[in-house]
C-alpha atoms as a PDB file:
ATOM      1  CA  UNK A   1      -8.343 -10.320   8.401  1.00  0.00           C
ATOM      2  CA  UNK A   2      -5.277  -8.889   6.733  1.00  0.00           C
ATOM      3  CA  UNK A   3      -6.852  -5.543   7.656  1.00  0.00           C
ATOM      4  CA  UNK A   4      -7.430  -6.428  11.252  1.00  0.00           C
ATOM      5  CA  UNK A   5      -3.576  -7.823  11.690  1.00  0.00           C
ATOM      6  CA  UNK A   6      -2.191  -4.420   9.821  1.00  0.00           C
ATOM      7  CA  UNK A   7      -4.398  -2.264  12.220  1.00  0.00           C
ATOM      8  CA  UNK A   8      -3.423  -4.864  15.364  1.00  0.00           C
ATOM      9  CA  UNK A   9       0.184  -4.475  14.716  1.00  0.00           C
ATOM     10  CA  UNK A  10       0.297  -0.832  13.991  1.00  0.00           C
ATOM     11  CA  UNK A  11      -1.290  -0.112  17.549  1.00  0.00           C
ATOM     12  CA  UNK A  12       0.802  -2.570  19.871  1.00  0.00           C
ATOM     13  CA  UNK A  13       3.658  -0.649  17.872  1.00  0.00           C
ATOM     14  CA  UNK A  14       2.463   2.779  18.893  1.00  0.00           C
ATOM     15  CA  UNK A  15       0.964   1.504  22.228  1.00  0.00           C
ATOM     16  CA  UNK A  16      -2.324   1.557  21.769  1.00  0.00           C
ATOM     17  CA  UNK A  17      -5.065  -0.942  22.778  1.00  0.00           C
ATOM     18  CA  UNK A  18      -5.081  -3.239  20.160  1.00  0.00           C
ATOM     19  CA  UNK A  19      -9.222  -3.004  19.824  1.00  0.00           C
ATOM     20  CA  UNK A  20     -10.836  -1.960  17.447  1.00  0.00           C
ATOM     21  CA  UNK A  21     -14.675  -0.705  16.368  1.00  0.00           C
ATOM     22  CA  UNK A  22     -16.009  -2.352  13.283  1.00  0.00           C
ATOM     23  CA  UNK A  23     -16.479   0.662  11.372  1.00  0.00           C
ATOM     24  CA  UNK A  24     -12.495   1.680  11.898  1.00  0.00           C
ATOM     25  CA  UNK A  25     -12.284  -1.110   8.937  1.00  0.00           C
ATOM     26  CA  UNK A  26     -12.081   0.437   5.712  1.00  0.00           C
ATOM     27  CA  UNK A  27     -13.050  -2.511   4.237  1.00  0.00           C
ATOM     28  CA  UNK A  28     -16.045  -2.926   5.806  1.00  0.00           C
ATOM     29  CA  UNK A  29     -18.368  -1.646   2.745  1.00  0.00           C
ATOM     30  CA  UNK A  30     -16.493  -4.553   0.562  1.00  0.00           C
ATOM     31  CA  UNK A  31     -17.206  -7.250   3.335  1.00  0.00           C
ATOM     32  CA  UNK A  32     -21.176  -6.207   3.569  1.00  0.00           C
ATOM     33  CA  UNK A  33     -20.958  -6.206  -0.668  1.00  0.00           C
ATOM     34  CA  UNK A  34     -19.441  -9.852  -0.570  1.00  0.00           C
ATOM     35  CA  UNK A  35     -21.644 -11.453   2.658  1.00  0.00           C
ATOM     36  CA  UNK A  36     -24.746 -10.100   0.113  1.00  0.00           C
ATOM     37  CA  UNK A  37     -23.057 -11.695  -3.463  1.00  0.00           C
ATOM     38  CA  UNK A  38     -22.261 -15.005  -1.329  1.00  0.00           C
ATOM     39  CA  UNK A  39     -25.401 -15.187  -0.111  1.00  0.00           C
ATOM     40  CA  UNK A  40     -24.719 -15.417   3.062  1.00  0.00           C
ATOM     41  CA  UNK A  41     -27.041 -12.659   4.013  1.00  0.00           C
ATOM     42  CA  UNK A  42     -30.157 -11.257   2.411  1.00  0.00           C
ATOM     43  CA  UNK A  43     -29.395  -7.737   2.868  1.00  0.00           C
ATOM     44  CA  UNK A  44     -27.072  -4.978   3.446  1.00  0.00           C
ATOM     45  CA  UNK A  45     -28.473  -4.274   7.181  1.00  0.00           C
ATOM     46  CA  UNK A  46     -26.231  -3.686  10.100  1.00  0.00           C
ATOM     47  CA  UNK A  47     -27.424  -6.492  12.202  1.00  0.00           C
ATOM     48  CA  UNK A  48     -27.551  -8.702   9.304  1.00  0.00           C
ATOM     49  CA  UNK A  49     -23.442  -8.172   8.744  1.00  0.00           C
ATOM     50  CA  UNK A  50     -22.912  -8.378  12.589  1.00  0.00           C
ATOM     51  CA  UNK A  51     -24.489 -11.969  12.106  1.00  0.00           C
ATOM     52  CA  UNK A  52     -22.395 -13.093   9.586  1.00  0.00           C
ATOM     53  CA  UNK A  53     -19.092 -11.405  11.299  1.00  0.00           C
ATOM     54  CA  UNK A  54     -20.171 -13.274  14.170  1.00  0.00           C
ATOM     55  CA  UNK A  55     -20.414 -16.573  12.082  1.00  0.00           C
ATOM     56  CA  UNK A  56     -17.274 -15.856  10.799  1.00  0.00           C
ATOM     57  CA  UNK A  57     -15.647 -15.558  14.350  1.00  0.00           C
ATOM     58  CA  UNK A  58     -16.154 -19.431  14.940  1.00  0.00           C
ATOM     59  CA  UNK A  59     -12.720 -19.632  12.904  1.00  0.00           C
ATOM     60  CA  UNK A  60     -11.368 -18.548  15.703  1.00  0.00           C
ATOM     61  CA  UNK A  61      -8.809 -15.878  14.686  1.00  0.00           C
ATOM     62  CA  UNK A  62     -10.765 -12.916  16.148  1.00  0.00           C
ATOM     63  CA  UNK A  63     -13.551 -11.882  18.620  1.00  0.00           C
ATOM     64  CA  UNK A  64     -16.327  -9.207  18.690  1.00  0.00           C
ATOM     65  CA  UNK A  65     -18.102  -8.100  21.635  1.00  0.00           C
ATOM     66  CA  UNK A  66     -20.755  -5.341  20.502  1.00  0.00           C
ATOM     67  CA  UNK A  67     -18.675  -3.927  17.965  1.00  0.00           C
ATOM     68  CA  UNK A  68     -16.097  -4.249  19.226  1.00  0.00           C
ATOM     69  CA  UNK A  69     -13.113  -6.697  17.183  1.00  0.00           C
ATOM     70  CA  UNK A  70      -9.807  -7.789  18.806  1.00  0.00           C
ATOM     71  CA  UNK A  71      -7.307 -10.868  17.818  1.00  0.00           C
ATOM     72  CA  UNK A  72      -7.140 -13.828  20.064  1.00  0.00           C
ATOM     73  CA  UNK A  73      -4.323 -15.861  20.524  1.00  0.00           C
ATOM     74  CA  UNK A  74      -4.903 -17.771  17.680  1.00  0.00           C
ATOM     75  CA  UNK A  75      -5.404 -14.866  15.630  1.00  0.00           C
ATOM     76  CA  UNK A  76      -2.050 -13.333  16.935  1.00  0.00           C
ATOM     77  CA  UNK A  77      -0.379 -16.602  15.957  1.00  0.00           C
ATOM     78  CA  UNK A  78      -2.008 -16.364  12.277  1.00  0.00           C
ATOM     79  CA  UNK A  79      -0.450 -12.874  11.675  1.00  0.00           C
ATOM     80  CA  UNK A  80       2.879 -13.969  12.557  1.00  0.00           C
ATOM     81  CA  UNK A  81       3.116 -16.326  10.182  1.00  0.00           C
ATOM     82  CA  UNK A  82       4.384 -14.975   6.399  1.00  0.00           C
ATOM     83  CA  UNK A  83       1.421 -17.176   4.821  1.00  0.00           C
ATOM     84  CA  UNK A  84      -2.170 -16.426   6.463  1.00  0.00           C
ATOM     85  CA  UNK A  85      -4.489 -18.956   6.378  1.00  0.00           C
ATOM     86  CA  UNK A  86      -7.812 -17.320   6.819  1.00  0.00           C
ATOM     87  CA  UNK A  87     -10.333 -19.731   5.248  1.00  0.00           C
END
């Protein structure tokens, strides 16, 4: 998320679309290694991580269509704030 509010605010500052494909994330490799140690998936396959992204979207902070990510409102409002509360 931290990632996604750096990259969001670094495009409406250059004006850019603030959307983004999920392999733009450079943290993407650490997300599929921790979905697999948390055992939230079984393996390391792309649909398998797009599942538990998707999961993961019910917070409500972001939202993925294809693979495609963006912030919603509520996601906006998060990265405003100096403490994120991502959980």
């Amino acid at each position: 998320m931290e990632e996604l509010c750096t990259k969001h605010h670094e495009a409406i500052n250059d004006g850019r679309q603030p959307t983004f494909h999920l392999t733009d994330f450079e943290y993407i490799k650490l997300f599929e290694t921790y979905v697999s140690r948390a055992g939230l998936i079984a393996s390391n396959n792309d649909s398998a991580i797009l599942d538990a992204l998707f999961e993961y979207e019910q917070r409500g902070y972001y939202k993925i269509e294809n693979d495609i990510v963006n912030l919603t409102q509520s996601g906006k409002a998060e990265c405003r704030k100096p403490v994120h509360d991502w959980s």
